[in-house]
PDB file of N, CA and C in Angstrom:
ATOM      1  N   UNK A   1      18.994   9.152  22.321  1.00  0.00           N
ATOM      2  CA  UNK A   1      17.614   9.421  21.969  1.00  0.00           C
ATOM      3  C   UNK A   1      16.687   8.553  22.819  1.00  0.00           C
ATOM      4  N   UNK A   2      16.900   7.311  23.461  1.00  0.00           N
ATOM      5  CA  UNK A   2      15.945   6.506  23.599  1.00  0.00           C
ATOM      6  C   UNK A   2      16.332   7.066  25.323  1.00  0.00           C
ATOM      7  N   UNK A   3      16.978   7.468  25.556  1.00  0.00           N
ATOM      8  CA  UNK A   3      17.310   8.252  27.550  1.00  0.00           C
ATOM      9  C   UNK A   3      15.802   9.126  27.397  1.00  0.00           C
ATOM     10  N   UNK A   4      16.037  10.059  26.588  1.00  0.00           N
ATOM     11  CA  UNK A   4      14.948  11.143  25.879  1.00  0.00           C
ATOM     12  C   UNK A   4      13.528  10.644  26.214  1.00  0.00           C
ATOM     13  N   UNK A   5      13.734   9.645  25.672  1.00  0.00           N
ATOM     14  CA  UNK A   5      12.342   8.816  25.014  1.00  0.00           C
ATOM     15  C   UNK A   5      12.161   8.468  26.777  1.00  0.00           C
ATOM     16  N   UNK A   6      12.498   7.881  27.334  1.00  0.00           N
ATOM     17  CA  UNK A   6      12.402   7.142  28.976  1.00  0.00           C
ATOM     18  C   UNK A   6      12.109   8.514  30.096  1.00  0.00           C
ATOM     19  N   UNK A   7      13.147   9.522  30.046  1.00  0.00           N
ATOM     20  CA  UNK A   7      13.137  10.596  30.603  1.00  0.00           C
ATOM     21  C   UNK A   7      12.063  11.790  30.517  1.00  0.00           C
ATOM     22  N   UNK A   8      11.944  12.238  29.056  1.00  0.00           N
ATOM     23  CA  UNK A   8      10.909  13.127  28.364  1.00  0.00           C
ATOM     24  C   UNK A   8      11.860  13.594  27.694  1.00  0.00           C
ATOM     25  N   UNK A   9      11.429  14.151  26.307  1.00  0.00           N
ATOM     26  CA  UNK A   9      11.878  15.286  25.499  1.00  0.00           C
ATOM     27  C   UNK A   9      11.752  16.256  26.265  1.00  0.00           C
ATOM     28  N   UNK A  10      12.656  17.493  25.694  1.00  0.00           N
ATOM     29  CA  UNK A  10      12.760  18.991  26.183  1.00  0.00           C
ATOM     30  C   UNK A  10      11.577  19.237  24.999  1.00  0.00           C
ATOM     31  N   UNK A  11      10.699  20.655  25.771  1.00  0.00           N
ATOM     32  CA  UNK A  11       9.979  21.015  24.730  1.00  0.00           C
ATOM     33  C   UNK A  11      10.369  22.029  23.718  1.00  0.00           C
ATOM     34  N   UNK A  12       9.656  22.366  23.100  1.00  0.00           N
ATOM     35  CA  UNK A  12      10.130  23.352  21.944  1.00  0.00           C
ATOM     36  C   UNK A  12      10.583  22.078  20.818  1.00  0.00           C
ATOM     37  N   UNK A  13      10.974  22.942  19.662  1.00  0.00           N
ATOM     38  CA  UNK A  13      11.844  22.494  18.519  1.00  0.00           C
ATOM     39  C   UNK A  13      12.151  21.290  18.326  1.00  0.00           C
ATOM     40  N   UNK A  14      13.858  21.482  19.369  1.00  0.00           N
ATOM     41  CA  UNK A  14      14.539  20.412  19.650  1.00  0.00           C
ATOM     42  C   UNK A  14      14.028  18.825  20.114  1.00  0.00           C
ATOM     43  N   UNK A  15      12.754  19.289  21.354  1.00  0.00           N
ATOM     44  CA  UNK A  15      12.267  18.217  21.680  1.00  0.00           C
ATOM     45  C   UNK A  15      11.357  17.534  20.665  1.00  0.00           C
ATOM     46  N   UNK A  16      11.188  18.041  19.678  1.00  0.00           N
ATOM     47  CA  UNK A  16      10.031  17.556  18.439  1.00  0.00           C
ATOM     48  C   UNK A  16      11.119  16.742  17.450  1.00  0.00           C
ATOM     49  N   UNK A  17      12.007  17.218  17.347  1.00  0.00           N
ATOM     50  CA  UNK A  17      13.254  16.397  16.001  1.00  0.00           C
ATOM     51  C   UNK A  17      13.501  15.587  16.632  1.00  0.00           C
ATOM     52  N   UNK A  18      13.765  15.487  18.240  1.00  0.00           N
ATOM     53  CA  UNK A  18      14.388  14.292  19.038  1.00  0.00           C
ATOM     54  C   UNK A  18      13.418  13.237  19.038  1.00  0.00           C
ATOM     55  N   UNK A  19      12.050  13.521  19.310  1.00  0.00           N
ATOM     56  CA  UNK A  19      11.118  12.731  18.999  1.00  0.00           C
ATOM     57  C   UNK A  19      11.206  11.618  17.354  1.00  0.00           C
ATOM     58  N   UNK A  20      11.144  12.893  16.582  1.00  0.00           N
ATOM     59  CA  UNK A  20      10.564  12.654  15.717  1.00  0.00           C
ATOM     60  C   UNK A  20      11.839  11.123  15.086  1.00  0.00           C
ATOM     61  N   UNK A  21      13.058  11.882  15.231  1.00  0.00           N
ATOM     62  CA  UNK A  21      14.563  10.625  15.478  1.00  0.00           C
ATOM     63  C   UNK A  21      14.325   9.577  15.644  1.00  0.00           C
ATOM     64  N   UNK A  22      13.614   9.287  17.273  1.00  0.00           N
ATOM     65  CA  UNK A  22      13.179   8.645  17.475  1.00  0.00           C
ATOM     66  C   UNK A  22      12.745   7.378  17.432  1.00  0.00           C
ATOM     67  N   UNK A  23      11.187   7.945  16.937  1.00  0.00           N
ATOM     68  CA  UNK A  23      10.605   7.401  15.984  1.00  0.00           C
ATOM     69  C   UNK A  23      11.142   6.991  14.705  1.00  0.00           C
ATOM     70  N   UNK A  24      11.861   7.234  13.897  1.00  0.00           N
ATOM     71  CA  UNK A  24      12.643   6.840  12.571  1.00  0.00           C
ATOM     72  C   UNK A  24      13.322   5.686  13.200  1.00  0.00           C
ATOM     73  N   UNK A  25      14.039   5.653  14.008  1.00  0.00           N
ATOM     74  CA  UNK A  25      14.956   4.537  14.762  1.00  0.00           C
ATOM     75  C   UNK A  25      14.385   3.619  15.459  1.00  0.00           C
ATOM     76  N   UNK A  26      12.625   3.771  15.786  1.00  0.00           N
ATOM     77  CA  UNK A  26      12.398   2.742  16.076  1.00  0.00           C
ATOM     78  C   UNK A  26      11.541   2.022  15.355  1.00  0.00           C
ATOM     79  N   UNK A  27      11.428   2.426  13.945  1.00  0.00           N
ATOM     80  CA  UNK A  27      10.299   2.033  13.336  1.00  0.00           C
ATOM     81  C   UNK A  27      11.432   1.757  11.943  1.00  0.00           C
ATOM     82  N   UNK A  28      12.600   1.725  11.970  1.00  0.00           N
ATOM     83  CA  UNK A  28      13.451   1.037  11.127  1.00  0.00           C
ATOM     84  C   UNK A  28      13.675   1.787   9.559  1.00  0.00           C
ATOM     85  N   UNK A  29      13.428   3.086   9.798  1.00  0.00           N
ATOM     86  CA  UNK A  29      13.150   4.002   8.580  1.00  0.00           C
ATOM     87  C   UNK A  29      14.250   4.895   8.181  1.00  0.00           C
ATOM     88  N   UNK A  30      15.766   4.529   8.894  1.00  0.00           N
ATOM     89  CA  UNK A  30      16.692   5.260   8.917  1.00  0.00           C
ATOM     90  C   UNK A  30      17.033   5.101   7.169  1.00  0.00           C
ATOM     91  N   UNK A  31      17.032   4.340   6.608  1.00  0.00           N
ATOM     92  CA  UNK A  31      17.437   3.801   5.223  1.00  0.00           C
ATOM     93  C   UNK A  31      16.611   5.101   4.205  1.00  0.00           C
ATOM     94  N   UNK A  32      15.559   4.804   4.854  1.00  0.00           N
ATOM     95  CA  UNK A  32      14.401   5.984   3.652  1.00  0.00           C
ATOM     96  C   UNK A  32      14.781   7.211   3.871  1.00  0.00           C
ATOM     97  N   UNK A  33      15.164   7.945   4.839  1.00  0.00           N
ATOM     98  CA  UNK A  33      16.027   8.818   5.185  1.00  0.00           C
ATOM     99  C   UNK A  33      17.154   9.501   4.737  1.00  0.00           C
ATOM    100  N   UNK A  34      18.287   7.892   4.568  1.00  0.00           N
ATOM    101  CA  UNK A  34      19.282   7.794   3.602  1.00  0.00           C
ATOM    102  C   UNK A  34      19.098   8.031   2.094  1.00  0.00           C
ATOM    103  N   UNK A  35      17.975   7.573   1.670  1.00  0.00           N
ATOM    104  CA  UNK A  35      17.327   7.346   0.075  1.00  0.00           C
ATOM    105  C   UNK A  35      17.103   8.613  -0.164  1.00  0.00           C
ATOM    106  N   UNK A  36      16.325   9.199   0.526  1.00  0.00           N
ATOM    107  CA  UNK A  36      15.473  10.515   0.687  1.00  0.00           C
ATOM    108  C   UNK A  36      16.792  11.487   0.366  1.00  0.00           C
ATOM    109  N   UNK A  37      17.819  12.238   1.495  1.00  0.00           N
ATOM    110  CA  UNK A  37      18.810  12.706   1.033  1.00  0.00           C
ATOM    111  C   UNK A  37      19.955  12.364  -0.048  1.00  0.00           C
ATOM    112  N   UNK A  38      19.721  11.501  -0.524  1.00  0.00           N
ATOM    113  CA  UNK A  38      21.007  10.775  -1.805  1.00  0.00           C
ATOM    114  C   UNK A  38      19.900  11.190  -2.895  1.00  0.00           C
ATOM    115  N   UNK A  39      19.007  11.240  -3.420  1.00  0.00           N
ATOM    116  CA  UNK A  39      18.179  11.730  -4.241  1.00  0.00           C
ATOM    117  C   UNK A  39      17.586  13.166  -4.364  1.00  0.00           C
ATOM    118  N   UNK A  40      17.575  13.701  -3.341  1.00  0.00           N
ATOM    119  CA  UNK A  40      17.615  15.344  -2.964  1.00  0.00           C
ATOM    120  C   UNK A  40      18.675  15.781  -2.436  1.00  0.00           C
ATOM    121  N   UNK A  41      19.792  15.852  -2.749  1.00  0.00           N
ATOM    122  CA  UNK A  41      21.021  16.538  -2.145  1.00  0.00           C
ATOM    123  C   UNK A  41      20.832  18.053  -2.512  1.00  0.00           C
ATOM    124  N   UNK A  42      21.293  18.844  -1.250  1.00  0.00           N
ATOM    125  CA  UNK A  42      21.335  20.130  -1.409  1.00  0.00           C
ATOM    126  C   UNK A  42      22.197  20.989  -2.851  1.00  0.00           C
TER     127      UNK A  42
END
């Protein structure tokens, strides 16, 4: 993700979730993520 981040995202879709990844990973939010799906499981 962070090649992505240095290189550019692809656009469309994909390049928006890769972003958005990202961002979660660099702003230390992977946990709320975790919380988020263990409390809403499909």
């Amino acid at each position: 993700v962070v090649w992505y981040h240095n290189k550019g995202f692809p656009k469309g879709q994909l390049g928006r979730l890769l972003e958005t990844v990202y961002e979660l990973k660099l702003n230390g939010l992977e946990e709320l993520i975790r919380n988020i799906k263990r409390q809403f499981p499909k």
